[in-house]
Protein backbone atom coordinates (compact mmCIF):
# COMPACT_ATOMS: atom_id res chain seq x y z
CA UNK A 1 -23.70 -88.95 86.62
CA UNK A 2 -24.06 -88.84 82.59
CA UNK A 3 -21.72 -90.92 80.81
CA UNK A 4 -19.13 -89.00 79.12
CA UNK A 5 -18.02 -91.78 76.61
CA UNK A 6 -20.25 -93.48 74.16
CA UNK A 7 -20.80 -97.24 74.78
CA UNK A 8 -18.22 -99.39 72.58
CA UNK A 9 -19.53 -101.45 70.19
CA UNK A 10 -17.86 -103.91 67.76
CA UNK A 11 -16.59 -102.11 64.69
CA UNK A 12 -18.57 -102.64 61.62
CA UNK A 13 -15.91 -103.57 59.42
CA UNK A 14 -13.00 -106.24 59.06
CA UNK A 15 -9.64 -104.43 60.04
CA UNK A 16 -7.68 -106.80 57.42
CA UNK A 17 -10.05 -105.70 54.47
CA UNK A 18 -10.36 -102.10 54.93
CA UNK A 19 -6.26 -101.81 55.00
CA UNK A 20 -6.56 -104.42 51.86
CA UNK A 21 -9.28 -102.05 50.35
CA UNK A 22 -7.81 -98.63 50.94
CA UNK A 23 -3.99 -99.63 50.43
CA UNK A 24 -4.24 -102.08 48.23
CA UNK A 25 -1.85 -104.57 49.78
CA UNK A 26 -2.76 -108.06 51.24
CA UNK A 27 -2.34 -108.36 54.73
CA UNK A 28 -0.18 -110.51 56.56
CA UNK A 29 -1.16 -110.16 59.58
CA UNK A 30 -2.72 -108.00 62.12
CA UNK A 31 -3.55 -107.75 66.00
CA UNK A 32 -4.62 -105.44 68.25
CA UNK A 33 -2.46 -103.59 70.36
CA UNK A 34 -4.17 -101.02 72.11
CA UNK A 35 -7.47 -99.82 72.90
CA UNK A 36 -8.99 -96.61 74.85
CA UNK A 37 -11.75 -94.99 75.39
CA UNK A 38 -12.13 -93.48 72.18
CA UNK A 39 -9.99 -95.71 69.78
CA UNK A 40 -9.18 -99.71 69.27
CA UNK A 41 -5.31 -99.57 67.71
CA UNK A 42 -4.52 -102.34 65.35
CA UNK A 43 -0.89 -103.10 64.58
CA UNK A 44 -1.05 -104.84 60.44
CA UNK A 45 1.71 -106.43 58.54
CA UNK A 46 1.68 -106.24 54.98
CA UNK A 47 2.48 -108.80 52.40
CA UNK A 48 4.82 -105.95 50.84
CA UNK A 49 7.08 -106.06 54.10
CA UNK A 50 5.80 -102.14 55.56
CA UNK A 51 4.24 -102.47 59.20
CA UNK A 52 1.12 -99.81 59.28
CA UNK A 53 -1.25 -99.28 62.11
CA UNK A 54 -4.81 -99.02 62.17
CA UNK A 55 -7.20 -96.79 64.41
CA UNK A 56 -11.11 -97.42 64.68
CA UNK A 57 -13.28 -95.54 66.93
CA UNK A 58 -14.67 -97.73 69.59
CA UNK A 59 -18.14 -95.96 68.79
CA UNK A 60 -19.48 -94.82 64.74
CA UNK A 61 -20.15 -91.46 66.62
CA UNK A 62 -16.52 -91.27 67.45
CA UNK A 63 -15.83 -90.24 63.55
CA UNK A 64 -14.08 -87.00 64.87
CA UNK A 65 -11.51 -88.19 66.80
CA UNK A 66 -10.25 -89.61 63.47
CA UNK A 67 -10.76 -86.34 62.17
CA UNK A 68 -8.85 -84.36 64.77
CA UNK A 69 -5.76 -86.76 64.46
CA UNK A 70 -5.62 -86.50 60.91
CA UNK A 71 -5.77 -82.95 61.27
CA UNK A 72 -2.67 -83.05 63.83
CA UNK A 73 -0.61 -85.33 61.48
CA UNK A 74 -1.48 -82.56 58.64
CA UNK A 75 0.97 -79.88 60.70
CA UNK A 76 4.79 -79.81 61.25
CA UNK A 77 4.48 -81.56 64.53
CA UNK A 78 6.43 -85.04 64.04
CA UNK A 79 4.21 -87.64 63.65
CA UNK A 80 3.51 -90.68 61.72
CA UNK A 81 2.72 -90.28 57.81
CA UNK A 82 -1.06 -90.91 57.13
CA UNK A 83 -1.14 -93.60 54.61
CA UNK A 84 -5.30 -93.62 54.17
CA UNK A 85 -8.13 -92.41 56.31
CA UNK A 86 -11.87 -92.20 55.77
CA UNK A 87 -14.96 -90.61 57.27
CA UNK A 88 -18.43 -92.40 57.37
CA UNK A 89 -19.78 -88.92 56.59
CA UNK A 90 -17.69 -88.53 53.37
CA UNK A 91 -17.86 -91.80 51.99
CA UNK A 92 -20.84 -93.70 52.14
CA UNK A 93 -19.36 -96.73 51.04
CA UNK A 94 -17.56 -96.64 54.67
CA UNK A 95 -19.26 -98.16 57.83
CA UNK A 96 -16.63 -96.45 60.07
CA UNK A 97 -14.06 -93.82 60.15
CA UNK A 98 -10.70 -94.63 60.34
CA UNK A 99 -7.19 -93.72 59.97
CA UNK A 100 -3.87 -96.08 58.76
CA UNK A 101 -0.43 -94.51 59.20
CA UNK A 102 3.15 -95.77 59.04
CA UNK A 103 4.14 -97.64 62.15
CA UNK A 104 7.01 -96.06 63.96
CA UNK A 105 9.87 -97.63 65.43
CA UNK A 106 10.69 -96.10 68.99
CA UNK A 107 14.29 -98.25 68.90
């Protein structure tokens, strides 16, 4: 049977420096929280006191999964805000895709 998901590999890029980078806010701290098939989720603290999360694709040739959940977050359906997001394929300086939005509270 083909595989139907691309093998993971380790992400190309230090989650703490691309949320420094792109928000431009130290980070406090981060961890990971969650991790599929297509995605590694990162919850990050930031020395300004917001809580963001991260998403990485567990695969560089996962790029449009970012894309398709940016897309979704672009429409009236309630979701997170989308702080900063990036596609390899639009910014070379990028060695991943990836997508931080506001961390929401389900209290």
């Amino acid at each position: 049977m083909p595989q139907l998901v691309p093998p993971v590999v380790s992400c190309p890029v230090d989650p703490q420096d691309l949320v420094r980078r792109k928000l431009g806010v130290e980070v406090k701290s981060s961890q990971v929280v969650g991790k599929d098939a297509f995605c590694t989720t990162h919850d990050v603290v930031l020395e300004d006191g917001r809580a963001v999360s991260l998403r990485l694709p567990n695969n560089l040739s996962l790029a449009s999964v970012v894309e398709a959940e940016v897309c979704i977050a672009q429409t009236s359906i309630p979701v997170p805000k989308v702080l900063s997001y990036g596609l390899v394929d639009e910014d070379k300086e990028l060695k991943v895709s990836y997508l931080i939005f506001e961390k929401v509270s389900l209290s």
